[in-house]
Protein backbone atom coordinates (compact mmCIF):
# COMPACT_ATOMS: atom_id res chain seq x y z
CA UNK A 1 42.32 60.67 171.95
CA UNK A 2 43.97 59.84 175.26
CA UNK A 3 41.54 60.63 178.57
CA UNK A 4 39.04 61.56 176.14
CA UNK A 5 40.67 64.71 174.89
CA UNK A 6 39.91 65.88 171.17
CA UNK A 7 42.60 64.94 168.61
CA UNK A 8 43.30 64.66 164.67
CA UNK A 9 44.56 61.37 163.35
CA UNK A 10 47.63 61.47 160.11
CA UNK A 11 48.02 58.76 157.92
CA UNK A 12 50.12 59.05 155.48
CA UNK A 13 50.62 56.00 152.66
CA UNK A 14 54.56 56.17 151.68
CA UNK A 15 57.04 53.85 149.82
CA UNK A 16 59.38 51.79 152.50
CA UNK A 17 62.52 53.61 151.99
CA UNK A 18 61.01 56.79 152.82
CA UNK A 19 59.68 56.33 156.11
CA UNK A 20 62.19 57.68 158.28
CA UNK A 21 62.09 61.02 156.37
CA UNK A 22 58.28 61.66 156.34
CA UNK A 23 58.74 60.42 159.87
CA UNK A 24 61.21 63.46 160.51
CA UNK A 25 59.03 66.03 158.72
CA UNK A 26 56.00 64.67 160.84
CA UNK A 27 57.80 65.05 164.47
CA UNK A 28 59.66 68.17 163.34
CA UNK A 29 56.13 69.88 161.82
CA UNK A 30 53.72 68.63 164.35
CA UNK A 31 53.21 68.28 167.95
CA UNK A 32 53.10 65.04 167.81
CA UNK A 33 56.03 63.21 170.28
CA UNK A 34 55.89 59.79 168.15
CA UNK A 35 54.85 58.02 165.24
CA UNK A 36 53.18 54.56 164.46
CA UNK A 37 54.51 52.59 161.72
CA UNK A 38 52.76 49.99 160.06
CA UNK A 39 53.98 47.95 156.99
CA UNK A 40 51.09 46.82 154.13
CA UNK A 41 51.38 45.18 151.41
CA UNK A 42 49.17 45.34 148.04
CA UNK A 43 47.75 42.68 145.76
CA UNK A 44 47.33 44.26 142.22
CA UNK A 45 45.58 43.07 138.67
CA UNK A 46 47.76 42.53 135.61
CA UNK A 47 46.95 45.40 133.72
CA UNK A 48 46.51 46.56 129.99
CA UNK A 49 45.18 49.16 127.89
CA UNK A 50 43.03 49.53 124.90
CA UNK A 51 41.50 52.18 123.13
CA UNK A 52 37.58 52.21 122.24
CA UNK A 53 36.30 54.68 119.98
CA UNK A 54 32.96 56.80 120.80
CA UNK A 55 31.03 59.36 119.44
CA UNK A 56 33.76 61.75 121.43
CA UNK A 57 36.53 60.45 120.14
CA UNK A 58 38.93 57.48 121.23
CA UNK A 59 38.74 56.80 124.19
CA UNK A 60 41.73 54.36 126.32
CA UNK A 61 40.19 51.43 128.81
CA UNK A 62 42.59 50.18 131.76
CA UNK A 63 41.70 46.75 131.98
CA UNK A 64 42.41 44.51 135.20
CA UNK A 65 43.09 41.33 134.46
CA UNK A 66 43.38 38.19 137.11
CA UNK A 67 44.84 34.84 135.19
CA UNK A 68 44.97 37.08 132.14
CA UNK A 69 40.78 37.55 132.23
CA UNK A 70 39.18 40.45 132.47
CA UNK A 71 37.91 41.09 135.94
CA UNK A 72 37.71 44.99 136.27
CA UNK A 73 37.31 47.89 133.16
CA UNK A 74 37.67 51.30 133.46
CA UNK A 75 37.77 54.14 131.11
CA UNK A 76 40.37 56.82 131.43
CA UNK A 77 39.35 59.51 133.69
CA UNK A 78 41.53 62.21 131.67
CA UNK A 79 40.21 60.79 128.32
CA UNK A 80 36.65 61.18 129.26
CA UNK A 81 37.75 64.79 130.72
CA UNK A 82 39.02 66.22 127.44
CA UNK A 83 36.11 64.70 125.50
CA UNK A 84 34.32 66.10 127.60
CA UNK A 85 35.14 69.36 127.41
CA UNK A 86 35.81 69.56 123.89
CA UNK A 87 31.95 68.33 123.16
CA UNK A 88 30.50 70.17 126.11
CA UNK A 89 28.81 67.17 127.67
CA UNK A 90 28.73 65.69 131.00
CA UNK A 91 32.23 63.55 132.09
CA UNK A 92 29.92 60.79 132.88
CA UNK A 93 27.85 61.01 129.38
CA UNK A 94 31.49 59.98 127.61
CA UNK A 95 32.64 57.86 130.33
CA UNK A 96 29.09 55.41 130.11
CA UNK A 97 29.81 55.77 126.26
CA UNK A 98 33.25 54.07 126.51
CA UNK A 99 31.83 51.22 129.17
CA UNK A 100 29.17 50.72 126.14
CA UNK A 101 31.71 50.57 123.47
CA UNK A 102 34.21 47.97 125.76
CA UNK A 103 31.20 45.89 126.16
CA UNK A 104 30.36 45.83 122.36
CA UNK A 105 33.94 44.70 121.56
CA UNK A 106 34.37 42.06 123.85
């Protein structure tokens, strides 16, 4: 940090109307004497779901779609979790096995 002197960086990712209270908690619960503020904005896919089913069970796919293709799949993380654990296999066994089952259904 300044002249050299060890220092910890926040960030802190917050919707626009909130900034001036996370800025208050920040000054009030830290040493810090000031805060940056930087607006960002975010691009996101179209989205939609649908369900594949494996040898675990149904399984939901979020889909990302630009110009309403398919650019991006991705099986539910808390799907494959409670497969999972209910067959006693590996999250990533039942999470390959929904990828395998999207692909076959395309």
């Amino acid at each position: 940090m300044k002249k050299g002197r060890p220092g910890v960086l926040l960030s802190i990712i917050c919707p626009p109307g909130k900034t001036k209270e996370i800025s208050s908690v920040i000054i009030e619960e830290t040493s810090s004497l000031g805060v940056r503020i930087h607006e960002a904005k975010r691009q996101c896919l179209q989205r939609e779901w649908k369900t594949v089913a494996t040898e675990y069970g149904d399984i939901r796919i979020k889909l990302g779609l630009i110009g309403g293709k398919e650019a991006k799949a991705s099986p539910e993380y808390e799907d494959c979790r409670k497969a999972a654990k209910a067959y006693h296999v590996p999250v990533r066994k039942v999470y390959e096995q929904a990828i395998a089952a999207h692909i076959g259904n395309r």
